[in-house]
C-alpha atoms as a PDB file:
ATOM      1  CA  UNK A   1       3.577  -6.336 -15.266  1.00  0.00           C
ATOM      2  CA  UNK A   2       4.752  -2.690 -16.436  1.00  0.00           C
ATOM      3  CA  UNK A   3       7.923  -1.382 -14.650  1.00  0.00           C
ATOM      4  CA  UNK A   4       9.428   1.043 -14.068  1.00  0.00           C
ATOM      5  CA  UNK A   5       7.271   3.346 -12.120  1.00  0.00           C
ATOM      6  CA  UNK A   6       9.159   6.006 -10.630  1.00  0.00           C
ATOM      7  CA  UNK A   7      10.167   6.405  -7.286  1.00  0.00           C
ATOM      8  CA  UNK A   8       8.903   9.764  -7.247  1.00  0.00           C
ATOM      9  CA  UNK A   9       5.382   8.670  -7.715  1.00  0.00           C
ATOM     10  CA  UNK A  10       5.566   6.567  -4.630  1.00  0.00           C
ATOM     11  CA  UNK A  11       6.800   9.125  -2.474  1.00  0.00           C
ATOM     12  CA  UNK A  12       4.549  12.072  -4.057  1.00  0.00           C
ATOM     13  CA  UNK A  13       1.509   9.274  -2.770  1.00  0.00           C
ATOM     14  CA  UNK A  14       0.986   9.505  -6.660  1.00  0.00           C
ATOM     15  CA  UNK A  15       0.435  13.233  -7.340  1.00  0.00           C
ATOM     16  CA  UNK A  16       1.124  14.895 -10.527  1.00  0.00           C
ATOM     17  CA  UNK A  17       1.314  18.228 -10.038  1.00  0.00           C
ATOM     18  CA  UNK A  18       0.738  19.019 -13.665  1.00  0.00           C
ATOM     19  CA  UNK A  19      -2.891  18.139 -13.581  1.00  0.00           C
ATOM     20  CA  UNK A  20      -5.143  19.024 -10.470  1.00  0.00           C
ATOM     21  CA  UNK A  21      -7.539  15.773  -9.550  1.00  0.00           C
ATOM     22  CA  UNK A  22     -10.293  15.777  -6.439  1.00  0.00           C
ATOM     23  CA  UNK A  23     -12.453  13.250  -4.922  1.00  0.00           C
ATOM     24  CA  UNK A  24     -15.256  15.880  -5.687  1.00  0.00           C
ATOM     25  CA  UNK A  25     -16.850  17.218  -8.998  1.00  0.00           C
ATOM     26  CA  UNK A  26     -15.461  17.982 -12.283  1.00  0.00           C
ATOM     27  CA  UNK A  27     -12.020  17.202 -10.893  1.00  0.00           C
ATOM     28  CA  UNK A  28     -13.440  14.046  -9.320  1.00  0.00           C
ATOM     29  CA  UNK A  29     -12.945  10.087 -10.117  1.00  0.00           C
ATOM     30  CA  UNK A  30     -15.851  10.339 -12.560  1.00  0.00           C
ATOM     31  CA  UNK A  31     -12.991  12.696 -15.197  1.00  0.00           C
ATOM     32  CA  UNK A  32      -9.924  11.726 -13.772  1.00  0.00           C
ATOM     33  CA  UNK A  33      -9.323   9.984 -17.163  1.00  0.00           C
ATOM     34  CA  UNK A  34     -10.058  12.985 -18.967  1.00  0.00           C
ATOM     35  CA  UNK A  35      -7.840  15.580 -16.893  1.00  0.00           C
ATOM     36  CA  UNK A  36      -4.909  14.595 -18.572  1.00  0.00           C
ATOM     37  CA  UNK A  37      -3.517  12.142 -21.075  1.00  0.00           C
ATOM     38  CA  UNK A  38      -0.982  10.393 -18.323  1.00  0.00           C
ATOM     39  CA  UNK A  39      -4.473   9.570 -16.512  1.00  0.00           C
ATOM     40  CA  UNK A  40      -5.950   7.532 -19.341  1.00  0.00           C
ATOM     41  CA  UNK A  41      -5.848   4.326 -17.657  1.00  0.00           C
ATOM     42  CA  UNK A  42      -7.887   5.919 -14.892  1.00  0.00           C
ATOM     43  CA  UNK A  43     -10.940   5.497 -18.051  1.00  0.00           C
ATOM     44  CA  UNK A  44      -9.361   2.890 -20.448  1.00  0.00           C
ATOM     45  CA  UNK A  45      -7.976   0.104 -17.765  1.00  0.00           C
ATOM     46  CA  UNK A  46      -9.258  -3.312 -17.251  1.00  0.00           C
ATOM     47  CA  UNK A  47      -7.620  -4.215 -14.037  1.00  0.00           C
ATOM     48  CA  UNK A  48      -8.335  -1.070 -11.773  1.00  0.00           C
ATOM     49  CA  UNK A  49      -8.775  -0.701  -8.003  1.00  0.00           C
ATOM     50  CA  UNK A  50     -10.632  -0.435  -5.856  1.00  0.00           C
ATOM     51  CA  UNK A  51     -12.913  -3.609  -5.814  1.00  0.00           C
ATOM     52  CA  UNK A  52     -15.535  -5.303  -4.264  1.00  0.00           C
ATOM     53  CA  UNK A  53     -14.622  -8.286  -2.813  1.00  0.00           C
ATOM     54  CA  UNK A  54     -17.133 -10.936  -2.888  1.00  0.00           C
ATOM     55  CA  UNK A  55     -18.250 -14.531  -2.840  1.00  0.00           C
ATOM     56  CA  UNK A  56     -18.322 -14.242  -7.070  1.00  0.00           C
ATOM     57  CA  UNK A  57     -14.829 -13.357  -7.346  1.00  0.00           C
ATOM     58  CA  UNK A  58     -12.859 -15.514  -4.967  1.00  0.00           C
ATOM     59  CA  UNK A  59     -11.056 -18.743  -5.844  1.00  0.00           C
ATOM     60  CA  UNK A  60      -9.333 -20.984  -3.015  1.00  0.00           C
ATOM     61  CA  UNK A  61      -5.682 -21.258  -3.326  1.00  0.00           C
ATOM     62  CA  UNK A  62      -2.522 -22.362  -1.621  1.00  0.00           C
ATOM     63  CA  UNK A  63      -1.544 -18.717  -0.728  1.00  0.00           C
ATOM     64  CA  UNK A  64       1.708 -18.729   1.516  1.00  0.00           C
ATOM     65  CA  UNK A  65       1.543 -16.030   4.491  1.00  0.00           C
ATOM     66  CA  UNK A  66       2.930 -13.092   3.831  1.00  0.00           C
ATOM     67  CA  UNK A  67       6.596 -12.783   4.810  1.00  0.00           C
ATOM     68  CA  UNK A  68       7.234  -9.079   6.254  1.00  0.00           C
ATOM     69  CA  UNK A  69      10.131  -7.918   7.853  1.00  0.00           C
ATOM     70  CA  UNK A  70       9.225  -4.125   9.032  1.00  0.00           C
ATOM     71  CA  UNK A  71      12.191  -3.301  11.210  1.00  0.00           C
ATOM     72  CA  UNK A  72      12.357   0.889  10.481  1.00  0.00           C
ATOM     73  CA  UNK A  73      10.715   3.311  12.211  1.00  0.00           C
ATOM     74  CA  UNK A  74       7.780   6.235  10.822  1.00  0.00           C
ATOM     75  CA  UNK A  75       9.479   9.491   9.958  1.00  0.00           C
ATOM     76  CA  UNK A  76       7.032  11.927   9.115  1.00  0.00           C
ATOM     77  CA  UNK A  77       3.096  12.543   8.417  1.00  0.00           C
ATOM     78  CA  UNK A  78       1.878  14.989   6.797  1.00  0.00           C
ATOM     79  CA  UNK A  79      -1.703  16.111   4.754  1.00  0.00           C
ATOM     80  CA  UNK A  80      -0.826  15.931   0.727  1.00  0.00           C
ATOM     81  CA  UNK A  81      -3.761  17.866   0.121  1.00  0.00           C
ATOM     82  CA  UNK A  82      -5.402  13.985  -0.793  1.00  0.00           C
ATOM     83  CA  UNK A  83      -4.517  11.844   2.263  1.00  0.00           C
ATOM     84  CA  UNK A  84      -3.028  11.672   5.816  1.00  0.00           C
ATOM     85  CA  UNK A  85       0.835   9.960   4.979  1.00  0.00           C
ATOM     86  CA  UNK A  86       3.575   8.690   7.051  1.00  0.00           C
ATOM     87  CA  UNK A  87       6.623   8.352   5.707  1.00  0.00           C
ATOM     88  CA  UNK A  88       8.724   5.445   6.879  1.00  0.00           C
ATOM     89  CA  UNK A  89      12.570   5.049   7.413  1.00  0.00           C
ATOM     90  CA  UNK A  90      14.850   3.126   5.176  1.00  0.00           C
ATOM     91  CA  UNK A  91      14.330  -0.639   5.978  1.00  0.00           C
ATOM     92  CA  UNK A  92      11.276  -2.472   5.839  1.00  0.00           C
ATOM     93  CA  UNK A  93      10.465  -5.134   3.388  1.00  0.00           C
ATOM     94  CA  UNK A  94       7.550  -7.395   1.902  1.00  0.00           C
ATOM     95  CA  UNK A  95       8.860 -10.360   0.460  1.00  0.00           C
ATOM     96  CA  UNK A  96       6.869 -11.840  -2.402  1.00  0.00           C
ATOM     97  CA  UNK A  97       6.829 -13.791  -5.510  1.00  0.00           C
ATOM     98  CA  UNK A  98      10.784 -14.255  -4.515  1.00  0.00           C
ATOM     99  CA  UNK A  99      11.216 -10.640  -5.012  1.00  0.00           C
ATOM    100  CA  UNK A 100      11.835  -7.696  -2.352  1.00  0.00           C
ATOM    101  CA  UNK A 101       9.658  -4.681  -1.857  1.00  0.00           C
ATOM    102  CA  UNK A 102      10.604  -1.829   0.538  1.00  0.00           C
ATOM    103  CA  UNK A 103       7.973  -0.165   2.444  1.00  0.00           C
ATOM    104  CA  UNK A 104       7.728   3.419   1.405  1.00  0.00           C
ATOM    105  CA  UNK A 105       4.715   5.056   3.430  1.00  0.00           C
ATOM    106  CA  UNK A 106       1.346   4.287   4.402  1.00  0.00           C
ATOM    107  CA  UNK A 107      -1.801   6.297   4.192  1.00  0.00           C
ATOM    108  CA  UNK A 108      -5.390   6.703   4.707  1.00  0.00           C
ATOM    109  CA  UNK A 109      -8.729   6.534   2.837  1.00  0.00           C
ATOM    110  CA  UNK A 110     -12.552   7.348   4.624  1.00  0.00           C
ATOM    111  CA  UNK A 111     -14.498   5.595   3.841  1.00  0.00           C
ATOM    112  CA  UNK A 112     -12.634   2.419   2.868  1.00  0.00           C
ATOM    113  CA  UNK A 113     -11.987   2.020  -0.756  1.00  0.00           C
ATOM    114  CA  UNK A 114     -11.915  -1.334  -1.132  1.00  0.00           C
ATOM    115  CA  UNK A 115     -14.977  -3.776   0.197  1.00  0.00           C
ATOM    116  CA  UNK A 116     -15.734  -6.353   1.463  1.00  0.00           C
ATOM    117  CA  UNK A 117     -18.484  -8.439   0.731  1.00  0.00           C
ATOM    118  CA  UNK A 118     -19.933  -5.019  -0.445  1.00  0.00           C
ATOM    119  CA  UNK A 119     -19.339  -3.443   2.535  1.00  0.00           C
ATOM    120  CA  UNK A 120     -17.023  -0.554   2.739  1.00  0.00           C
ATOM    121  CA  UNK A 121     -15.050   0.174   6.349  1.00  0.00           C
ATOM    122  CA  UNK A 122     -15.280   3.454   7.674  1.00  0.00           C
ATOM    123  CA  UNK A 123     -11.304   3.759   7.000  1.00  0.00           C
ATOM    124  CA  UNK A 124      -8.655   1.974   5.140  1.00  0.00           C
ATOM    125  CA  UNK A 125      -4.667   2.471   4.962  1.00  0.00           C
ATOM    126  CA  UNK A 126      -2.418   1.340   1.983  1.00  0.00           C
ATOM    127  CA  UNK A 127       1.032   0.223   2.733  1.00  0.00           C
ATOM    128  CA  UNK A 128       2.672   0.693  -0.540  1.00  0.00           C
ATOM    129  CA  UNK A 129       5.945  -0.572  -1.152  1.00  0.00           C
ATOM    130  CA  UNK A 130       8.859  -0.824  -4.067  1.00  0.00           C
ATOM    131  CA  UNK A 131      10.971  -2.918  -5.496  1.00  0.00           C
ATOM    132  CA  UNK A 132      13.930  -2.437  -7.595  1.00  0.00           C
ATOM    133  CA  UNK A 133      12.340  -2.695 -11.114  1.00  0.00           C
ATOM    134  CA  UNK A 134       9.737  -0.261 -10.267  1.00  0.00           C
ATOM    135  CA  UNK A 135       6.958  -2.830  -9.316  1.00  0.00           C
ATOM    136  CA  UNK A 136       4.499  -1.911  -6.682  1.00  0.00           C
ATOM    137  CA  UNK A 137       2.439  -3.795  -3.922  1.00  0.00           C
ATOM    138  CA  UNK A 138       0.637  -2.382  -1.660  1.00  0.00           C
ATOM    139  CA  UNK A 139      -1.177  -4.338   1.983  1.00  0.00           C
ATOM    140  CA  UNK A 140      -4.338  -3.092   2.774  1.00  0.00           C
ATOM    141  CA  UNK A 141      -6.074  -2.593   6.348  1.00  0.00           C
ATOM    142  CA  UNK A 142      -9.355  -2.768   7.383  1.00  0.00           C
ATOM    143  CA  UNK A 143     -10.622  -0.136  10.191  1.00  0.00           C
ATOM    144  CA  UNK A 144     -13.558  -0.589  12.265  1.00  0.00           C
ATOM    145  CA  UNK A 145     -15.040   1.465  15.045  1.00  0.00           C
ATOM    146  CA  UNK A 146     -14.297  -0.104  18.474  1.00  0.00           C
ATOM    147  CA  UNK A 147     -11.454   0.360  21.171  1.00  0.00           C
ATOM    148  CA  UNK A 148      -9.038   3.206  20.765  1.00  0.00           C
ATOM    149  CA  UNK A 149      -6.021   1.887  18.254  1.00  0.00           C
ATOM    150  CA  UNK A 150      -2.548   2.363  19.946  1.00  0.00           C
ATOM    151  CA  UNK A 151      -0.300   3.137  17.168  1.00  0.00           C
ATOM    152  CA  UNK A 152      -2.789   5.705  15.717  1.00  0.00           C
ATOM    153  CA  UNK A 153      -2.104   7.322  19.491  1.00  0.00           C
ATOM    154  CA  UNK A 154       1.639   7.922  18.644  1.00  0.00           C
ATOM    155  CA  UNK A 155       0.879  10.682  16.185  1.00  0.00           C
ATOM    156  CA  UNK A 156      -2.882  11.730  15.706  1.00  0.00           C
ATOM    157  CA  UNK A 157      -1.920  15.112  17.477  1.00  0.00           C
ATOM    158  CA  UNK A 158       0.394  15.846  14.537  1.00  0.00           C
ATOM    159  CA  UNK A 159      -2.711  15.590  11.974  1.00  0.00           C
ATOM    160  CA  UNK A 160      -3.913  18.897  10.659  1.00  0.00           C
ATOM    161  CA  UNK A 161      -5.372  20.327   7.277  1.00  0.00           C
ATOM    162  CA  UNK A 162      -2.135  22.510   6.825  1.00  0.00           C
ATOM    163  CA  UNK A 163      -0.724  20.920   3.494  1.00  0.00           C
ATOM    164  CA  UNK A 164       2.581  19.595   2.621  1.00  0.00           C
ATOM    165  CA  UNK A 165       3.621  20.419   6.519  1.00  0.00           C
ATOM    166  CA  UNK A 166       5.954  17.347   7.023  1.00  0.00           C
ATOM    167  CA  UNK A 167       5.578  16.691  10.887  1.00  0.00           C
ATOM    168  CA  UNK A 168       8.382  14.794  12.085  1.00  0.00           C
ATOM    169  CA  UNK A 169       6.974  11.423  14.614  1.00  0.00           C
ATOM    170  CA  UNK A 170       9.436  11.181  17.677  1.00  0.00           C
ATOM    171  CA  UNK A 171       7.562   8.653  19.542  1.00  0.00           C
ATOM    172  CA  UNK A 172       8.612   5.049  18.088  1.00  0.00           C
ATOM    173  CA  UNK A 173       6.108   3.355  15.696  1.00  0.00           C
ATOM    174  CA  UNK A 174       6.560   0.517  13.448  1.00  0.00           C
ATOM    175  CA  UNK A 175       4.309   0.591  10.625  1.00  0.00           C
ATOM    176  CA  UNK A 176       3.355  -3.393  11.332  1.00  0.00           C
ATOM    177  CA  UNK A 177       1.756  -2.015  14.840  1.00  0.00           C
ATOM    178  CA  UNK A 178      -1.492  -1.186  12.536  1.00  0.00           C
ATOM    179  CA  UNK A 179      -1.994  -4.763  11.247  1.00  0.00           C
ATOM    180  CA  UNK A 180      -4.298  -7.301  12.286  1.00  0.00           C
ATOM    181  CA  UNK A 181      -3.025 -10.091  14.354  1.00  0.00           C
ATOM    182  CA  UNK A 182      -4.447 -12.633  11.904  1.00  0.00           C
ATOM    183  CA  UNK A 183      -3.092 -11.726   8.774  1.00  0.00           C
ATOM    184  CA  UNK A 184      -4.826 -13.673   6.301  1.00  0.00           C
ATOM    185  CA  UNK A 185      -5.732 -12.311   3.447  1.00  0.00           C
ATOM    186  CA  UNK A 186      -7.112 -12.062  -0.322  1.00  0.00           C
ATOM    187  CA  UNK A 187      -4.852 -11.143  -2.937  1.00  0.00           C
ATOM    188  CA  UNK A 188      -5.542  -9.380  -6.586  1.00  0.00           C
ATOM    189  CA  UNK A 189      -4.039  -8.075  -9.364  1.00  0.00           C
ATOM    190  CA  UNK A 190      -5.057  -4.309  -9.973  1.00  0.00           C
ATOM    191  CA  UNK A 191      -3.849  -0.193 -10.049  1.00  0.00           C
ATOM    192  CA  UNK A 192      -3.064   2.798  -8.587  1.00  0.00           C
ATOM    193  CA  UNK A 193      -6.757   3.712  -6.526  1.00  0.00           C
ATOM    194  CA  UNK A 194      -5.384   7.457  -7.327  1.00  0.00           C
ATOM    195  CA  UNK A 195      -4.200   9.013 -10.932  1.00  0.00           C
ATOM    196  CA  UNK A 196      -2.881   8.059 -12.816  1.00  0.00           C
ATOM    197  CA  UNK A 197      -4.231   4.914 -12.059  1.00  0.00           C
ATOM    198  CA  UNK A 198      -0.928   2.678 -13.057  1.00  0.00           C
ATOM    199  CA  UNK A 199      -2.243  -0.802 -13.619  1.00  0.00           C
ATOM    200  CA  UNK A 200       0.582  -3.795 -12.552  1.00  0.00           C
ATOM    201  CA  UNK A 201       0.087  -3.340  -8.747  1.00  0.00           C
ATOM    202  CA  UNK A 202      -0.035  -6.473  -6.740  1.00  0.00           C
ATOM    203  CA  UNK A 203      -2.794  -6.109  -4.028  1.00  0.00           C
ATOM    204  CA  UNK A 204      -2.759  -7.771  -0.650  1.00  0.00           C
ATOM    205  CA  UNK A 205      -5.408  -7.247   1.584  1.00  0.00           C
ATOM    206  CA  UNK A 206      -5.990  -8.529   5.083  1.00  0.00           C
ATOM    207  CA  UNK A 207      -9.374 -10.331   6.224  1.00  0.00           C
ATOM    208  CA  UNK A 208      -9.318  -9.244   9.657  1.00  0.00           C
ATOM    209  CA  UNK A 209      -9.961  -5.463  10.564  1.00  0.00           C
ATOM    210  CA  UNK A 210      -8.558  -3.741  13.358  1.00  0.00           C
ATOM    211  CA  UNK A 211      -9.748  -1.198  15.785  1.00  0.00           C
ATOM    212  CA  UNK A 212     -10.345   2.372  16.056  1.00  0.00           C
ATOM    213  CA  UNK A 213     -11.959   4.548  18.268  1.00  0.00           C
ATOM    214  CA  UNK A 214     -15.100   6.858  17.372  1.00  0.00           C
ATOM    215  CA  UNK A 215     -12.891  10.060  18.067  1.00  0.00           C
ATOM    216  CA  UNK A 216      -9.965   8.892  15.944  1.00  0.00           C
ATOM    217  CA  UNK A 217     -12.110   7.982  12.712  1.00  0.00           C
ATOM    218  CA  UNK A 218     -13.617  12.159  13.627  1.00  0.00           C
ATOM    219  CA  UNK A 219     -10.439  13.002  13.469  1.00  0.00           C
ATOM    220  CA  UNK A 220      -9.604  11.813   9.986  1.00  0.00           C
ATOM    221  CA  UNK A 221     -12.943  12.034   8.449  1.00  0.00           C
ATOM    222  CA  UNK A 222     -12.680  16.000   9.504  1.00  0.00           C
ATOM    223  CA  UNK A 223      -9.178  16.577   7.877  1.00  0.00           C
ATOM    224  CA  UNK A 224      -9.148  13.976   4.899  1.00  0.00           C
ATOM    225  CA  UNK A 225     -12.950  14.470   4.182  1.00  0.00           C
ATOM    226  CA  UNK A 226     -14.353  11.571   1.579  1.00  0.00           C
ATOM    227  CA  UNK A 227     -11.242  10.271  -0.153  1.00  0.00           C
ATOM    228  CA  UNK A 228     -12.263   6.949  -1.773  1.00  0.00           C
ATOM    229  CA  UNK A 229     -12.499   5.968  -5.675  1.00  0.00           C
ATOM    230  CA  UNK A 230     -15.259   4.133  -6.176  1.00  0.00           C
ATOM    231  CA  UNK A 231     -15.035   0.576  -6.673  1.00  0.00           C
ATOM    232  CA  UNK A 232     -14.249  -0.424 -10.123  1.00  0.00           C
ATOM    233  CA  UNK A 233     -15.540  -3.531 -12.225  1.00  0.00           C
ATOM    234  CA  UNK A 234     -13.345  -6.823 -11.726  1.00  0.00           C
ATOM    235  CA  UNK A 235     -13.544  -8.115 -15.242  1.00  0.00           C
ATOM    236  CA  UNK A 236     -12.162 -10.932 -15.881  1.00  0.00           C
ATOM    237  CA  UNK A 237      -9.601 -10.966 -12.728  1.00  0.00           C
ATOM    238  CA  UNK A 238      -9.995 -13.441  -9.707  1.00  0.00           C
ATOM    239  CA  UNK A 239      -9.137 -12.739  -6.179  1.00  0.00           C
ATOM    240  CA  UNK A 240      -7.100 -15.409  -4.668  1.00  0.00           C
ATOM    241  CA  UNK A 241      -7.728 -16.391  -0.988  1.00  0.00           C
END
């Protein structure tokens, strides 16, 4: 496990502003290792993410439930110029491994990056949090078209494809208002889905999708446009379930 990731890298939602990377041609996932030499492991690494999750790769295990204890509030969203993020108050925490991760911000991919049985959502959000050596993990959640989702409500009118606007969220949300009630889930060792691809991230992600409405997914497809890496190969890594 590397450490020692910075803690501006989390709240940057990975950026380097040295190097400019895209979703879309010669900038896109295809070169990212290429674009600079701090992105190698977007080309060389053997434990990248996104996956596909399938029947191949699992293995049954004795996984505890997750222990989360999200008790701060959403500060701010804004449009990086890569994803919709909220920023999240001082004060929530995944407990894992008998360590402690903070919650830093959540964000947004269309479609999903990860799959599922080969099948990508048409939206995904990362919850990445920190701990104290630098380690990352970061929970993943599912999005499928249905009923209109609640917590998306609370600040969808603040979205807009003015960059780095920080928009501050006065209505209270709780970033564990997006998750699934049953929060089972697979679990992986992989990276980074964005440059420069950081390998050592511990990857949670829950089983069960949860809602959103037709005109909310619009709403994110139109400002965030197709932001997902491509699924990479699994290798020789197992996904635990």
């Amino acid at each position: 496990m590397k450490k020692l990731i910075s803690l501006s890298l989390i709240t940057t939602s990975f950026i380097f502003a040295s190097s400019h990377w895209s979703y879309q041609g010669h900038t896109g996932p295809k070169y990212w290792g290429d674009l600079d030499e701090k992105f190698k492991m977007c080309k060389i690494g053997k434990n990248q993410s996104p996956i596909d999750i399938k029947k191949e790769v699992l293995v049954k295990a004795c996984i505890k439930p997750l222990k989360i204890s999200y008790n701060s509030k959403a500060k701010n969203v804004l449009n990086n110029g890569h994803t919709i993020k909220v920023n999240v108050e001082s004060g929530s925490y995944l407990y894992i491994d008998g360590k402690k991760f903070e919650l830093k911000q959540f964000h947004f991919h269309t479609p999903s990056e990860n799959k599922i049985n080969s099948k990508h959502y048409p939206m995904e959000a990362h919850f990445v949090h920190l701990n104290n050596k630098g380690e990352i993990a970061v929970i993943g959640v599912m999005f499928k078209v249905g009923k209109e989702n609640k917590a998306i409500t609370k600040f969808q009118n603040l979205l807009t494809k003015q960059i780095n606007i920080k928009k501050p969220i006065y209505l209270t949300l709780k970033a564990d208002e997006l998750f699934p009630k049953n929060r089972d889930y697979y679990r992986f060792n992989g990276s980074l889905t964005t440059p420069p691809c950081s390998e050592g991230v511990r990857w949670y992600v829950f089983k069960e999708p949860v809602e959103i409405s037709k005109e909310q997914l619009k709403l994110f497809e139109k400002i965030m446009g197709k932001n997902n890496r491509p699924t990479q190969p699994v290798n020789a890594r197992k996904v635990l379930y």
